[in-house]
Structure formats: structure tokens, C-alpha cells
PDB file of N, CA and C in Angstrom:
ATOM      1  N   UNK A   1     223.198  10.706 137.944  1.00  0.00           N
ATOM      2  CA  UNK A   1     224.385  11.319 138.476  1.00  0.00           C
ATOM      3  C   UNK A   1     225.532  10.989 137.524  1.00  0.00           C
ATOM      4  N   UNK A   2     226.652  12.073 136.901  1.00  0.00           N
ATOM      5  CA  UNK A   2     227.429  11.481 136.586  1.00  0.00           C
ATOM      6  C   UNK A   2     228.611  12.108 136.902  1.00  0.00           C
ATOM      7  N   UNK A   3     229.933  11.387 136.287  1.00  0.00           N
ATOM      8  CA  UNK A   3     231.356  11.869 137.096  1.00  0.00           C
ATOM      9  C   UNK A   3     231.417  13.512 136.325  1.00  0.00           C
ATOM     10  N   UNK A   4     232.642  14.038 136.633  1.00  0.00           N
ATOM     11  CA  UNK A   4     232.721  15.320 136.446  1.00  0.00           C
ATOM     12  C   UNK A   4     232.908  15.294 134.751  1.00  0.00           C
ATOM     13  N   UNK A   5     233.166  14.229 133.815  1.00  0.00           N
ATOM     14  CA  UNK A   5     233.214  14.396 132.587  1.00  0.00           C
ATOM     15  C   UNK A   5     232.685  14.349 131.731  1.00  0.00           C
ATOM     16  N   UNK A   6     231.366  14.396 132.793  1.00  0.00           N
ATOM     17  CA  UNK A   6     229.904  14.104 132.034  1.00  0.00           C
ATOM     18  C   UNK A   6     229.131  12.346 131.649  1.00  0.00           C
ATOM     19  N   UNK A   7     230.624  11.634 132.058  1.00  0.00           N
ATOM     20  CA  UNK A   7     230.208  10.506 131.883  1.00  0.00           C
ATOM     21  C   UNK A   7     229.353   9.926 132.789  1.00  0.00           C
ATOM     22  N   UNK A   8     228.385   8.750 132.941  1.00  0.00           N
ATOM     23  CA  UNK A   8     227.266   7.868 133.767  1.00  0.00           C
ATOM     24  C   UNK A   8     228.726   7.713 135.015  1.00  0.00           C
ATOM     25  N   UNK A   9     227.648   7.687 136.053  1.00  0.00           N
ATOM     26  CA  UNK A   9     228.611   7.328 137.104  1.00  0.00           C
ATOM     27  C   UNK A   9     228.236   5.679 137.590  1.00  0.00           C
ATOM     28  N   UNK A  10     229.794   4.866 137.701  1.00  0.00           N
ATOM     29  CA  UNK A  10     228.663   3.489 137.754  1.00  0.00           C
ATOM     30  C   UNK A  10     229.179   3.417 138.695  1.00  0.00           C
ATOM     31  N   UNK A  11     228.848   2.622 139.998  1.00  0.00           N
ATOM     32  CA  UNK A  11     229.296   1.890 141.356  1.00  0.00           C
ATOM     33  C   UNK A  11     230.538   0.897 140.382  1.00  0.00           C
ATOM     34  N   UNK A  12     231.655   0.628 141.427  1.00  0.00           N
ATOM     35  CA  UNK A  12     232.346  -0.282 141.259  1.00  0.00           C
ATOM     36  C   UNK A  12     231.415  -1.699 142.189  1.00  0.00           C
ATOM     37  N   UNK A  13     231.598  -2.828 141.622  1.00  0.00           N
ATOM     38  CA  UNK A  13     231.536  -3.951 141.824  1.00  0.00           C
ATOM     39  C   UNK A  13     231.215  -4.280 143.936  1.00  0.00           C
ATOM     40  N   UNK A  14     232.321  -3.498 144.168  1.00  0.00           N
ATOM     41  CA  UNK A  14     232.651  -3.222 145.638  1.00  0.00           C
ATOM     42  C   UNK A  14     231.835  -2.533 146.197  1.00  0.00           C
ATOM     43  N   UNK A  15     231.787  -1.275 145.607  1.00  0.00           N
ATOM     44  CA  UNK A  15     230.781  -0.309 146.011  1.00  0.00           C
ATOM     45  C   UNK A  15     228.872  -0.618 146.075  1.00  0.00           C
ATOM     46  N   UNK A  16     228.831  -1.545 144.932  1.00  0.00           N
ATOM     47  CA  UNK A  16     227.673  -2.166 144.599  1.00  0.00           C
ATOM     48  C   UNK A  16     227.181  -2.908 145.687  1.00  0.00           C
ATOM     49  N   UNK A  17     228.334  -3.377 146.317  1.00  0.00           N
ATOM     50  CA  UNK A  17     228.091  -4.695 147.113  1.00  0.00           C
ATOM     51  C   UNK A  17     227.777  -4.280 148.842  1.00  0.00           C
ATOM     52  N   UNK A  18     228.591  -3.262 148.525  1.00  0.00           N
ATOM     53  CA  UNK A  18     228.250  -2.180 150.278  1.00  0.00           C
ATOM     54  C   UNK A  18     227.103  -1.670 150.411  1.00  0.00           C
ATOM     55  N   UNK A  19     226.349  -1.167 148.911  1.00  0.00           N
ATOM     56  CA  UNK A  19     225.033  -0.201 149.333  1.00  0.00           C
ATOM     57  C   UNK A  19     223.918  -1.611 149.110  1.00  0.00           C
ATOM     58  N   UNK A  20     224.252  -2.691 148.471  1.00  0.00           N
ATOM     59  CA  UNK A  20     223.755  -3.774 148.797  1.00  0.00           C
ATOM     60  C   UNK A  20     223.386  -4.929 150.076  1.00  0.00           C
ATOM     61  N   UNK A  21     224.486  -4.616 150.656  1.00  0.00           N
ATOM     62  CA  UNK A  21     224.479  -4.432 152.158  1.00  0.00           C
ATOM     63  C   UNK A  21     223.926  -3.785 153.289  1.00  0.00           C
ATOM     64  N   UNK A  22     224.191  -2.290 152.580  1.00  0.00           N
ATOM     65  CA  UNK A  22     223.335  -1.668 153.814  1.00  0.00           C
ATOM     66  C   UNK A  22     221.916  -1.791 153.353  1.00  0.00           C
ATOM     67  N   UNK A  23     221.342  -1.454 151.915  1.00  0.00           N
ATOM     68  CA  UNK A  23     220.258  -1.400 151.955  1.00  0.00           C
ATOM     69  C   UNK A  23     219.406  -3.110 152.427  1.00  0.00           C
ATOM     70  N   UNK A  24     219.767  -4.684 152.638  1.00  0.00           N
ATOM     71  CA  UNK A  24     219.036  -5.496 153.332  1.00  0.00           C
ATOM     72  C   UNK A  24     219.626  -4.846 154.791  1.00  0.00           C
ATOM     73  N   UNK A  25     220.856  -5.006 155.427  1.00  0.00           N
ATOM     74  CA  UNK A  25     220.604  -4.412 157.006  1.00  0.00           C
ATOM     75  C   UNK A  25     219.758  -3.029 157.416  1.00  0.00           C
ATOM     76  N   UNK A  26     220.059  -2.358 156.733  1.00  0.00           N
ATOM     77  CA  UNK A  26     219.268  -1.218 157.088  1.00  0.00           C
ATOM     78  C   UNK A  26     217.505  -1.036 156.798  1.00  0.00           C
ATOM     79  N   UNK A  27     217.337  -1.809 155.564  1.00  0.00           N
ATOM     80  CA  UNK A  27     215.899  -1.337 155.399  1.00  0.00           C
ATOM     81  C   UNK A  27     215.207  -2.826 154.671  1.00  0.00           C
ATOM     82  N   UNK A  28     216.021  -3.843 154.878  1.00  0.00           N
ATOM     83  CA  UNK A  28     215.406  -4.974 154.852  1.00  0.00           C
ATOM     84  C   UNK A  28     214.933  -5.658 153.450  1.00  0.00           C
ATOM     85  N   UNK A  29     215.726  -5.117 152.152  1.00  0.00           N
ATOM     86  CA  UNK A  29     216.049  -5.035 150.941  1.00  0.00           C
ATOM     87  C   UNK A  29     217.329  -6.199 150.965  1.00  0.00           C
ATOM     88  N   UNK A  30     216.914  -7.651 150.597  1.00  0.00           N
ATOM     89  CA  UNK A  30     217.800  -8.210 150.348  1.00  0.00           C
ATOM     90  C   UNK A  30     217.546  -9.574 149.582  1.00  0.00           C
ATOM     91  N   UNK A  31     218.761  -8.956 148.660  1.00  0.00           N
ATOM     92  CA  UNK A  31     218.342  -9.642 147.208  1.00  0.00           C
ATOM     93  C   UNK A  31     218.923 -11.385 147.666  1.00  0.00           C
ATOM     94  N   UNK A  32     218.339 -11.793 146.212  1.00  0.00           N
ATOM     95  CA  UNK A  32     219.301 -13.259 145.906  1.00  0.00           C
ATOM     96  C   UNK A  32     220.586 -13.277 145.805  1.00  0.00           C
ATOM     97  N   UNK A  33     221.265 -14.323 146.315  1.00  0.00           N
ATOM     98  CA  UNK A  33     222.266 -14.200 145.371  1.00  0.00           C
ATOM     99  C   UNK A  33     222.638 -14.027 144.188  1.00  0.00           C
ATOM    100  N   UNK A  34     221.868 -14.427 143.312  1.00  0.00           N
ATOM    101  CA  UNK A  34     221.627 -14.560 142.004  1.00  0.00           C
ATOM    102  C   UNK A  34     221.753 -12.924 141.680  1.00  0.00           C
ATOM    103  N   UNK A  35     220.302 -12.404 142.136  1.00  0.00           N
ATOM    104  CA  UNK A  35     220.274 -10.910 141.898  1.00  0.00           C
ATOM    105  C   UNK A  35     221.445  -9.941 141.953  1.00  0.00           C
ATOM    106  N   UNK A  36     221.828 -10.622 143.391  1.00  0.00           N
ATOM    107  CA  UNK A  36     223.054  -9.483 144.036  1.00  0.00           C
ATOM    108  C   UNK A  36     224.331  -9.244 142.887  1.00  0.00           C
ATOM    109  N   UNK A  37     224.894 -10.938 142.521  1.00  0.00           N
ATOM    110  CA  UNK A  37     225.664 -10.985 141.302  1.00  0.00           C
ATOM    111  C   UNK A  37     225.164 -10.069 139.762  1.00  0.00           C
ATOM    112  N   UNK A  38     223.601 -10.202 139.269  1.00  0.00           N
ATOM    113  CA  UNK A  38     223.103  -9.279 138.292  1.00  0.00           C
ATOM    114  C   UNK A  38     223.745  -8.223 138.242  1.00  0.00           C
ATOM    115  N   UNK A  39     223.122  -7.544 139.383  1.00  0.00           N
ATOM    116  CA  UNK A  39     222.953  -5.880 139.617  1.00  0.00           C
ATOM    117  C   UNK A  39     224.652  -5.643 139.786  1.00  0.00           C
ATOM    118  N   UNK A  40     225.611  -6.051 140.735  1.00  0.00           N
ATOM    119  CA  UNK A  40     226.951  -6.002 140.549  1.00  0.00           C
ATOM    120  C   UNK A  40     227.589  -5.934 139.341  1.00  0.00           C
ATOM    121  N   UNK A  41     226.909  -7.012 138.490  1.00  0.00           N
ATOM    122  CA  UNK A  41     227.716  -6.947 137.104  1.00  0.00           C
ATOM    123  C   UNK A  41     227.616  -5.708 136.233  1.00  0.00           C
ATOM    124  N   UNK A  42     226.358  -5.146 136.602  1.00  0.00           N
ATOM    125  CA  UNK A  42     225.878  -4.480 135.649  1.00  0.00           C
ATOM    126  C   UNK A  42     225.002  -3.239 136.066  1.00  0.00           C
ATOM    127  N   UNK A  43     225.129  -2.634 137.443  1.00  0.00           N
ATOM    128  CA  UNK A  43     224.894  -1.784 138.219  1.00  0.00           C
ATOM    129  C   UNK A  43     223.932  -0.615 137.048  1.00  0.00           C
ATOM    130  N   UNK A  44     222.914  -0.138 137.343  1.00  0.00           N
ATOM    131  CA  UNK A  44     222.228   1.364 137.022  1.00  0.00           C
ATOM    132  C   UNK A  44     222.848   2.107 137.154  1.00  0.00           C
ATOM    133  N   UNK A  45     223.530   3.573 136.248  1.00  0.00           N
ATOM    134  CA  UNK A  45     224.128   4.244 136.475  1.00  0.00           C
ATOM    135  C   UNK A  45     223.206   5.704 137.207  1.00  0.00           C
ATOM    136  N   UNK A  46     222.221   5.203 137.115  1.00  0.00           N
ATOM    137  CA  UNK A  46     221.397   6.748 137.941  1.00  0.00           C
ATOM    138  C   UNK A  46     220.904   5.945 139.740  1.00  0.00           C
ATOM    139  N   UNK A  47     221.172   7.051 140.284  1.00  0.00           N
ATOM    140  CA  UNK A  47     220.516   6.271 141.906  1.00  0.00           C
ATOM    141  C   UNK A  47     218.833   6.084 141.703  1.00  0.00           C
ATOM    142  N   UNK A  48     217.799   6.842 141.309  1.00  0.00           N
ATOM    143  CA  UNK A  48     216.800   6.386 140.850  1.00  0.00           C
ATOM    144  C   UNK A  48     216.515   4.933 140.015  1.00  0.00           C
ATOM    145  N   UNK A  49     217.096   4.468 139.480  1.00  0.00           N
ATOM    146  CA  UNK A  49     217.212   3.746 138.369  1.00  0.00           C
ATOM    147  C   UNK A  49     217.718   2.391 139.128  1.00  0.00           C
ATOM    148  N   UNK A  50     218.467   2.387 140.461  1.00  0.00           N
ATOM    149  CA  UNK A  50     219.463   1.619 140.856  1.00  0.00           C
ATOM    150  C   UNK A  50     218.726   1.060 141.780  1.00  0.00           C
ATOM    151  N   UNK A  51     217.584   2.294 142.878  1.00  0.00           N
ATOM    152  CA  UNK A  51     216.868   2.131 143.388  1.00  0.00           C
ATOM    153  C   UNK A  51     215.594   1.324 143.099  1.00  0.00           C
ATOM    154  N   UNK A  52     215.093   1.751 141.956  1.00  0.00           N
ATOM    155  CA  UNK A  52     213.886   0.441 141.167  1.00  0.00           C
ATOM    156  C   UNK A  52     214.420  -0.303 141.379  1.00  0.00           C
ATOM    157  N   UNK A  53     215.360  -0.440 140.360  1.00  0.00           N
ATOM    158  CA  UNK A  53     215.702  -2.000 140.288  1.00  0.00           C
ATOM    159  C   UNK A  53     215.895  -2.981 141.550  1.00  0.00           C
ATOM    160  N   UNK A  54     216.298  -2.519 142.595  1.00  0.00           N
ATOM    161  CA  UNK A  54     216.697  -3.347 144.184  1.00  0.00           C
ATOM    162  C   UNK A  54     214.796  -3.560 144.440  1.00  0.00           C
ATOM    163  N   UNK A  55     214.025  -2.580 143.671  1.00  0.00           N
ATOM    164  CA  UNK A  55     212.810  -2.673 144.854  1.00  0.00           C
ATOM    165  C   UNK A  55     211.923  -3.703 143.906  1.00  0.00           C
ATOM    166  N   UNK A  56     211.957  -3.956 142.444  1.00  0.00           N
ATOM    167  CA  UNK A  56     211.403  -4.576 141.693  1.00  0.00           C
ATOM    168  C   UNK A  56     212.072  -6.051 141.501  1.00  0.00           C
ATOM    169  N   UNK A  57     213.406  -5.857 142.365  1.00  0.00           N
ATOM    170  CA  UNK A  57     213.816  -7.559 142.308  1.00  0.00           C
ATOM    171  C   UNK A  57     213.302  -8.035 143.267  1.00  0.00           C
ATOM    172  N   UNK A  58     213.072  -7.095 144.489  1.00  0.00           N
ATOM    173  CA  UNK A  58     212.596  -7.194 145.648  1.00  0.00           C
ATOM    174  C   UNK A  58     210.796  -7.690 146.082  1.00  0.00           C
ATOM    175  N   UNK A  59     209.982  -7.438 144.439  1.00  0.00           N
ATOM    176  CA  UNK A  59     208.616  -7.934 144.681  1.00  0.00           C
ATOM    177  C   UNK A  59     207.959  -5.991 145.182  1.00  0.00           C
ATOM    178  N   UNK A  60     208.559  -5.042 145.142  1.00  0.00           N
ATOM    179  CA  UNK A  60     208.009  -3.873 145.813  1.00  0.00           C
ATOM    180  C   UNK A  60     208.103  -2.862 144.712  1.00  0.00           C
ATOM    181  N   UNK A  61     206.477  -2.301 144.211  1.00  0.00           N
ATOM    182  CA  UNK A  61     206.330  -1.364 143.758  1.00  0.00           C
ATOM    183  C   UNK A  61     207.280  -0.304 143.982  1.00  0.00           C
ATOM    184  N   UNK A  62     208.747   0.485 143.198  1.00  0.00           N
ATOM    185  CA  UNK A  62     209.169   1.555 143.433  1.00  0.00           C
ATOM    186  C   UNK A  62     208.551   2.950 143.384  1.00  0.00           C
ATOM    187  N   UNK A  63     207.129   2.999 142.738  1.00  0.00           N
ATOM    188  CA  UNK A  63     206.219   3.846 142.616  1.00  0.00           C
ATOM    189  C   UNK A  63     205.325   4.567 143.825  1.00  0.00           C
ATOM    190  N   UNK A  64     205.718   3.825 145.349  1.00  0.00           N
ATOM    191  CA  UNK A  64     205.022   3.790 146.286  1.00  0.00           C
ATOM    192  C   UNK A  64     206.225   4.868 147.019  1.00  0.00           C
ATOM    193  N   UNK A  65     205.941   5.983 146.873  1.00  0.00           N
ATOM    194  CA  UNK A  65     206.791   6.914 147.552  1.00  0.00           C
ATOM    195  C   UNK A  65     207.384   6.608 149.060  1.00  0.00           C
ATOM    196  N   UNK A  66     206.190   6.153 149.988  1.00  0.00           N
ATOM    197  CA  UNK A  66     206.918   5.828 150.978  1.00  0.00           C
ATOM    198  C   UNK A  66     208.025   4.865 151.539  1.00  0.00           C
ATOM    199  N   UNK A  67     207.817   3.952 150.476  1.00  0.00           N
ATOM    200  CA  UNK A  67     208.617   2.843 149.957  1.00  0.00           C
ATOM    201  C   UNK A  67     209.796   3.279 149.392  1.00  0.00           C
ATOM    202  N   UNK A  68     209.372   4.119 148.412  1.00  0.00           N
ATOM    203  CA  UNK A  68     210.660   4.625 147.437  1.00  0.00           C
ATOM    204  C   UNK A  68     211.721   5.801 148.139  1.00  0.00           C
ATOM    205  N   UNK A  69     211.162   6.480 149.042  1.00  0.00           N
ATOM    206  CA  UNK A  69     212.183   7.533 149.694  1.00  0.00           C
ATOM    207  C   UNK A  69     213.065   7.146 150.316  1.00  0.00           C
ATOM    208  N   UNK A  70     212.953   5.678 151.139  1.00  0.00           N
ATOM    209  CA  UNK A  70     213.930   5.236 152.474  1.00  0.00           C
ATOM    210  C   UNK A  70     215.089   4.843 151.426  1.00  0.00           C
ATOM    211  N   UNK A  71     214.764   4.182 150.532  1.00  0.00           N
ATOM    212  CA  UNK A  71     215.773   3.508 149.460  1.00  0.00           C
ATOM    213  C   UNK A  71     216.646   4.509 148.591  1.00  0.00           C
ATOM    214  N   UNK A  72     215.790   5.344 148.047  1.00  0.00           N
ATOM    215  CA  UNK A  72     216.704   6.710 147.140  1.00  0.00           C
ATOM    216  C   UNK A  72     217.051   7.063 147.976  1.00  0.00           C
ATOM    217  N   UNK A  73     217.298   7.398 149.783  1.00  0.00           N
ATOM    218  CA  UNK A  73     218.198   8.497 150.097  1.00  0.00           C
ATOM    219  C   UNK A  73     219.211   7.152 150.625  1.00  0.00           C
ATOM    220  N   UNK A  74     219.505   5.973 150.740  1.00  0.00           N
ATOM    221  CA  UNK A  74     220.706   5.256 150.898  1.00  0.00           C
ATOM    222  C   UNK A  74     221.188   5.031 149.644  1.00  0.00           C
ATOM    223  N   UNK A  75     220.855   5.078 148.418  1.00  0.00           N
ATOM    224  CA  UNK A  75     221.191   4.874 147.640  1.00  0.00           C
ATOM    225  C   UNK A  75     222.233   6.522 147.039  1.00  0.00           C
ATOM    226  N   UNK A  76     221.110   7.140 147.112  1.00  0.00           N
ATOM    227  CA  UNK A  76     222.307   8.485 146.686  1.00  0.00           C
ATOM    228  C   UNK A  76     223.315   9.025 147.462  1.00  0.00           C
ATOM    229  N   UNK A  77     223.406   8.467 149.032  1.00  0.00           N
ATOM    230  CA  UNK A  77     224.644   8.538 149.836  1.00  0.00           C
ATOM    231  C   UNK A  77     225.704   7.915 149.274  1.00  0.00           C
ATOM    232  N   UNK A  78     225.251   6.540 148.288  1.00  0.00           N
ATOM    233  CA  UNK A  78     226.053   5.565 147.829  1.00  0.00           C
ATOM    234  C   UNK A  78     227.068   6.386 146.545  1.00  0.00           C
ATOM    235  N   UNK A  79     225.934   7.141 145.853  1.00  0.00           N
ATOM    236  CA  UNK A  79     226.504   7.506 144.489  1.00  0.00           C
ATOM    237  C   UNK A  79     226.975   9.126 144.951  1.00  0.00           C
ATOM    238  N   UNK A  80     226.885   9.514 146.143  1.00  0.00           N
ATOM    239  CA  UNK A  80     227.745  10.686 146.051  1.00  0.00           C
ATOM    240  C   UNK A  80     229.019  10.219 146.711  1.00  0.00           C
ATOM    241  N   UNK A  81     229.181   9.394 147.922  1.00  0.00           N
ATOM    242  CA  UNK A  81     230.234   8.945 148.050  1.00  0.00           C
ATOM    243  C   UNK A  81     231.103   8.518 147.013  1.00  0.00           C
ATOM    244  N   UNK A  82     230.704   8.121 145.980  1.00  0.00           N
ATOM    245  CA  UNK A  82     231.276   7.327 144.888  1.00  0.00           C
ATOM    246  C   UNK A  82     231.536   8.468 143.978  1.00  0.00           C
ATOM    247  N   UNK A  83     231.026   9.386 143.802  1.00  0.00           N
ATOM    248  CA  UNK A  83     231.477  10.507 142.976  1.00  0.00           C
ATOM    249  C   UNK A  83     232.108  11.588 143.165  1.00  0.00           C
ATOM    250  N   UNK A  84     232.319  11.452 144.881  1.00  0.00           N
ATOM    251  CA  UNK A  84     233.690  12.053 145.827  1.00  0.00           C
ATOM    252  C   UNK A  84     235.019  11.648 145.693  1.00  0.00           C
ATOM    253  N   UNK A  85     234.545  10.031 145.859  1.00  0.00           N
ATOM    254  CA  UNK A  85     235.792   9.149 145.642  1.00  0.00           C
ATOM    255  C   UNK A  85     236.778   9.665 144.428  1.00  0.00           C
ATOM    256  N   UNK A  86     236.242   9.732 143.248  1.00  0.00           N
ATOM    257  CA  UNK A  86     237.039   9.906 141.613  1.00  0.00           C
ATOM    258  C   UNK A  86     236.710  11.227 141.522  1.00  0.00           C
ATOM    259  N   UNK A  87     236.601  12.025 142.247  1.00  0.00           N
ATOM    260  CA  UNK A  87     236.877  13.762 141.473  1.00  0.00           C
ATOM    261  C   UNK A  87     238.290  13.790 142.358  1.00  0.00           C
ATOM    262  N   UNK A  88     238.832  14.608 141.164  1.00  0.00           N
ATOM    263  CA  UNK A  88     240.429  15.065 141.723  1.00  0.00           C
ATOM    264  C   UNK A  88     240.149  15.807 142.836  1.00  0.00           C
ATOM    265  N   UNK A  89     241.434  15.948 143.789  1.00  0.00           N
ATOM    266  CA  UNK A  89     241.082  16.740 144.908  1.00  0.00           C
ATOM    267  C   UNK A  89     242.521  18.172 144.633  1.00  0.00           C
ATOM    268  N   UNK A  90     241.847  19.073 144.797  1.00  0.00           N
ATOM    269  CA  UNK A  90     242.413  20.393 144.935  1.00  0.00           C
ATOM    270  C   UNK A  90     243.025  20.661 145.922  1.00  0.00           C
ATOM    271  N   UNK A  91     244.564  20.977 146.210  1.00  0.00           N
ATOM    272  CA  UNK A  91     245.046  21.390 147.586  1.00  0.00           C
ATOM    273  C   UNK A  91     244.752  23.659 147.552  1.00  0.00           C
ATOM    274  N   UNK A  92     244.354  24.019 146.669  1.00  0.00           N
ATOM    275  CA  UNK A  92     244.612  25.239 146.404  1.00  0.00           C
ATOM    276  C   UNK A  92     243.007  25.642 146.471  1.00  0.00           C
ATOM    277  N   UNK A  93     243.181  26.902 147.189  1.00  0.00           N
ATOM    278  CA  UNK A  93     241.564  27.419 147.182  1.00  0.00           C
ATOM    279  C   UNK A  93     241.274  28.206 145.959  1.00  0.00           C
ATOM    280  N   UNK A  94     240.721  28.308 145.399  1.00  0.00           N
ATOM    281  CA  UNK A  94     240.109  29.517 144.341  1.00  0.00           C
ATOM    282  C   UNK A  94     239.256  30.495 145.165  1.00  0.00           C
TER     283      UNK A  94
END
């Protein structure tokens, strides 16, 4: 996913830390501390990519589709919210 300028879209630090959140409350994905600090510092800029990584710190094949779907669709809620956030907003219809 990236912002409208073509650039990688990265989670802010904050943002990192919310879909880090939901994904241990919600689906029981919860890193080290250690990890949590990693991935914050230095977040995946693709939700696929962001998603491995939580499931391979996690000890869980991301290759296991049923495994891998619950995680990519909280994760790309994460990165479209986040790529809502920073697009300019238009008051004028075209």
C-alpha cells in the first residue's frame, strides 16, 4: 500500500502500537516487548509484509491461509485507516 505519492506507506510508531494491540486482544497475536519495540521502530511498509512478520515473531507459519486471513484483514483496516488519515481532504465535489 502506498500514500498518494507513490511513496511506501509506513504506520506511525502510534499507529503500530494500536494494530499491535488489537491484533494480541483480538486474535491473540502478542508479541514481546522486545518485538513490539522492533516492529514499531521499523514497521513493514506493505500490510502483507507487516502481517508475516507479527505471525513469524509469533512462532506461526504466515503461509497457513487460515491463519493468515484473520491477521491481513486487521492489519489492512490498519493501513487504510492510516492512508485516510494523510490524503488531503477535498471540500469540493468533482
Amino acid at each position: 500500500m502506498t500514500g498518494l505519492d507513490g511513496s511506501p506507506l509506513r504506520l506511525s510508531p502510534r499507529q503500530t502500537e494500536w494494530l499491535l494491540h488489537d491484533l494480541c486482544v483480538k486474535l491473540g497475536y502478542c508479541l514481546t516487548p522486545p518485538d513490539q519495540e522492533t516492529v514499531k521502530a521499523d514497521p513493514p511498509t506493505s500490510p502483507e509484509a507487516f502481517a508475516a512478520l507479527v505471525m513469524k515473531l509469533e512462532g506461526v507459519d504466515p503461509d497457513d491461509p487460515d491463519k493468515f486471513f484473520p491477521v491481513i484483514g486487521l492489519v489492512l483496516k490498519a493501513f487504510e485507516a492510516a492512508a485516510r488519515a494523510r490524503s488531503p481532504r477535498s471540500d469540493s465535489a468533482d
